[in-house]
Structures are given as structure tokens and as C-alpha cells.
PDB file of N, CA and C in Angstrom:
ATOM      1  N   UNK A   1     -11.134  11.517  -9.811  1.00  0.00           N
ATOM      2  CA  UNK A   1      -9.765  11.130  -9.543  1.00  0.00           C
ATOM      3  C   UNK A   1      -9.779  10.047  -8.465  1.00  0.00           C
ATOM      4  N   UNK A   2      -8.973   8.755  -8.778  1.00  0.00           N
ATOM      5  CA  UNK A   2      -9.368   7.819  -7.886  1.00  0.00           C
ATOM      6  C   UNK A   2      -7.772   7.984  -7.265  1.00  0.00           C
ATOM      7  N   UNK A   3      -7.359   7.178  -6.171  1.00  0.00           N
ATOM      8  CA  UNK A   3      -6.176   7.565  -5.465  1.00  0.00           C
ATOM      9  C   UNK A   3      -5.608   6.172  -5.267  1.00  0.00           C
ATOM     10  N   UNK A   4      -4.755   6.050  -5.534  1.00  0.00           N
ATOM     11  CA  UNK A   4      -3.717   4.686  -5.307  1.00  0.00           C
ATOM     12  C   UNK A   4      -4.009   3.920  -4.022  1.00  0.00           C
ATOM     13  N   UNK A   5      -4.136   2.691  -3.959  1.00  0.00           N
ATOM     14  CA  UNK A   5      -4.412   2.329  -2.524  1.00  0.00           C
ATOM     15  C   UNK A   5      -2.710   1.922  -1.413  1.00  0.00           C
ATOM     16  N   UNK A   6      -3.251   2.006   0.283  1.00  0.00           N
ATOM     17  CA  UNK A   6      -2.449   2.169   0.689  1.00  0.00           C
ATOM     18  C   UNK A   6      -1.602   1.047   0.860  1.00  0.00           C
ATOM     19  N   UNK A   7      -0.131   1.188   0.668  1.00  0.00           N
ATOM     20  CA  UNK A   7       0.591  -0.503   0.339  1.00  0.00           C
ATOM     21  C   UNK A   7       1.316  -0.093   2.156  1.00  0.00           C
ATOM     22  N   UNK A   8       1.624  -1.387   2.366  1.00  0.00           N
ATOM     23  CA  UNK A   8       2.381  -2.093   3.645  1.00  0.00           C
ATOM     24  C   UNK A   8       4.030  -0.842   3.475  1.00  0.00           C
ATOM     25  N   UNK A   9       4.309  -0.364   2.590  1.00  0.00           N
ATOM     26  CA  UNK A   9       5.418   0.694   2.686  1.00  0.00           C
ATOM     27  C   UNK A   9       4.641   1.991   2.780  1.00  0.00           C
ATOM     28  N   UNK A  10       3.649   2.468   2.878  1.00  0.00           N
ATOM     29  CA  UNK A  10       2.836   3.418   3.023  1.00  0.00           C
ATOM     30  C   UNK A  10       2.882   3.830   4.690  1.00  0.00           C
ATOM     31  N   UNK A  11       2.611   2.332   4.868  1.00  0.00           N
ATOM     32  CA  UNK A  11       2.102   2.309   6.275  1.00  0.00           C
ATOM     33  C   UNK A  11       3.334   2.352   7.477  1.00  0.00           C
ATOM     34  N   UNK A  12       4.325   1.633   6.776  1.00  0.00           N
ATOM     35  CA  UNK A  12       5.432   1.666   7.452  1.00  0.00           C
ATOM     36  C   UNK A  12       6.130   3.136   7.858  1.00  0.00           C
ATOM     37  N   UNK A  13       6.008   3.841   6.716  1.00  0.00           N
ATOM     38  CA  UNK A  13       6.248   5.399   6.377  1.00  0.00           C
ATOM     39  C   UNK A  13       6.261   6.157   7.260  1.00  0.00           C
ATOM     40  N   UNK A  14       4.496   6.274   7.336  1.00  0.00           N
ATOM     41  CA  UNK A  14       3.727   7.036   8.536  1.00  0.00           C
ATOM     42  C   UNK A  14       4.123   6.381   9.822  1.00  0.00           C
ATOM     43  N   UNK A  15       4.197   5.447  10.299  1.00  0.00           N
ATOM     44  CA  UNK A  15       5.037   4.958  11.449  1.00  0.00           C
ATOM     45  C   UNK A  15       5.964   5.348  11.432  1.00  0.00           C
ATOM     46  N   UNK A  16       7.082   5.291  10.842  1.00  0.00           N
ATOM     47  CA  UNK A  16       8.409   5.774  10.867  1.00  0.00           C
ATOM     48  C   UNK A  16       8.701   7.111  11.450  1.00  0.00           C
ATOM     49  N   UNK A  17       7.898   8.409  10.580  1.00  0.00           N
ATOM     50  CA  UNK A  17       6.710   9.859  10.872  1.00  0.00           C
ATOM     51  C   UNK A  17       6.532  10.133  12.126  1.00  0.00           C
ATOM     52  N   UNK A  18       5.586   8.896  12.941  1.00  0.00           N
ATOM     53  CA  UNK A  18       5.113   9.022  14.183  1.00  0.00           C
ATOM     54  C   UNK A  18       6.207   8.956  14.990  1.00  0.00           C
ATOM     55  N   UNK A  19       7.237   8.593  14.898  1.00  0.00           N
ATOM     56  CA  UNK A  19       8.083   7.702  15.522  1.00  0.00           C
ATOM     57  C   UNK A  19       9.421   8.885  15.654  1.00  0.00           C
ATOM     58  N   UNK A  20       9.362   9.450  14.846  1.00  0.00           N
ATOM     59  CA  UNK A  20      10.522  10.626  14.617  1.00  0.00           C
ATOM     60  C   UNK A  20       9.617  11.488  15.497  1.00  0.00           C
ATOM     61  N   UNK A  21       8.258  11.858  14.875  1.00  0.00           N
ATOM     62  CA  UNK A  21       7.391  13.108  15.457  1.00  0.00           C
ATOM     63  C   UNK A  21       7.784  12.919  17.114  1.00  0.00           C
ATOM     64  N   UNK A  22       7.423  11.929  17.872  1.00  0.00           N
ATOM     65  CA  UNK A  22       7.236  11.581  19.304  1.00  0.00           C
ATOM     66  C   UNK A  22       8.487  11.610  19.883  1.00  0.00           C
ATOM     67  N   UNK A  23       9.308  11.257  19.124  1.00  0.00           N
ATOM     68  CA  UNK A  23      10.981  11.351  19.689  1.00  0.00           C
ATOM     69  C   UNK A  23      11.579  12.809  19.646  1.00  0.00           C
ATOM     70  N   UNK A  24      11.531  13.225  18.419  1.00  0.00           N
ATOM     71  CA  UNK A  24      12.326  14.145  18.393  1.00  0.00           C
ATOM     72  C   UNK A  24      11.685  15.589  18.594  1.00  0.00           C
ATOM     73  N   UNK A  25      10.767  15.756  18.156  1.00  0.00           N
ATOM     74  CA  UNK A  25       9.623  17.117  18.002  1.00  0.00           C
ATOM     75  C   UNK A  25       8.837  17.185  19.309  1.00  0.00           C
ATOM     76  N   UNK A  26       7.697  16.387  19.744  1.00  0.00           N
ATOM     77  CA  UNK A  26       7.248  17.029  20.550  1.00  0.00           C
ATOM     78  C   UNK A  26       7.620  16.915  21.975  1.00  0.00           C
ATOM     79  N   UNK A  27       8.712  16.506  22.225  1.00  0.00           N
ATOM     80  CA  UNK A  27       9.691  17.008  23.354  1.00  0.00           C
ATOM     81  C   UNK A  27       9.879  18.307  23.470  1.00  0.00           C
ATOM     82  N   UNK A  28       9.957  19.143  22.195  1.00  0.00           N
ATOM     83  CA  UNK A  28      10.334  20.395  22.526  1.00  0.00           C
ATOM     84  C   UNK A  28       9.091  21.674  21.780  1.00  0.00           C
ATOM     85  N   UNK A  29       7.978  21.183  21.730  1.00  0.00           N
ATOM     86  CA  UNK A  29       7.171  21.762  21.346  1.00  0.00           C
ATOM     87  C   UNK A  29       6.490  22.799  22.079  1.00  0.00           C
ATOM     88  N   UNK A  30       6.852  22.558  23.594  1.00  0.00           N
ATOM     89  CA  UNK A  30       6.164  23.751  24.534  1.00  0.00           C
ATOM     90  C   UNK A  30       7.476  24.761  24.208  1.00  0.00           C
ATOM     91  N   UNK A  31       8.181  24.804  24.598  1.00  0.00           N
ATOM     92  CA  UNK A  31       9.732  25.368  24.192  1.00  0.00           C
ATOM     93  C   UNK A  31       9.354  26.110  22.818  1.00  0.00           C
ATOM     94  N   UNK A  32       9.597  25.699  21.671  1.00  0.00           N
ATOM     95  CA  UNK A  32       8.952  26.552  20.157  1.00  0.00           C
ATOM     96  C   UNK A  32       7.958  26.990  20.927  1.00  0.00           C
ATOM     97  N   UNK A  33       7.261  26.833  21.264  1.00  0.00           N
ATOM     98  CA  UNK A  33       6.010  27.813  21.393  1.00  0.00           C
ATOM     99  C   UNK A  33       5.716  28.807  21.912  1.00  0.00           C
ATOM    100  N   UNK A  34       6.657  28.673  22.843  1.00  0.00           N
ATOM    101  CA  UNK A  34       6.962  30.023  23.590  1.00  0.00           C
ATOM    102  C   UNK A  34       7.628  30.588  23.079  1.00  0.00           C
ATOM    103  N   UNK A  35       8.837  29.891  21.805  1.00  0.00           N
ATOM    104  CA  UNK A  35       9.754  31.289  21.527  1.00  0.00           C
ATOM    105  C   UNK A  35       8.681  31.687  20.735  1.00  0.00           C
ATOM    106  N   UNK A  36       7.892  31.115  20.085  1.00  0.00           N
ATOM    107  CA  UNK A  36       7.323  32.031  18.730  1.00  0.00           C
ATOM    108  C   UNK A  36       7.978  31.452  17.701  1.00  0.00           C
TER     109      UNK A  36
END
């Protein structure tokens, strides 16, 4: 099985991803973690 290669909207994607992840999520990730 060969896999599609990665296009310039692929990449943008996963940035976009990182970009939500760092903003919005791991601000409050010690917080979740403690509730459980």
C-alpha cells in the first residue's frame, strides 16, 4: 500500500492543529489532569 504524498493543504492542516492544540488545549491540560 503506497500512501498519497503530502500536498501544501496537508501541511497547512497540521499547522492549523498545532495552532488550535497550543491555544486552546494545552493551557488547560494540567487542570484535566487533575480532574481525571
Amino acid at each position: 500500500m503506497s500512501l498519497a504524498p503530502i500536498t501544501e493543504e496537508h501541511k497547512e492542516f497540521g499547522k492549523s492543529v498545532r495552532q488550535f492544540c497550543e491555544r486552546e488545549v494545552a493551557p488547560h491540560s494540567d487542570e484535566w489532569e487533575k480532574a481525571g
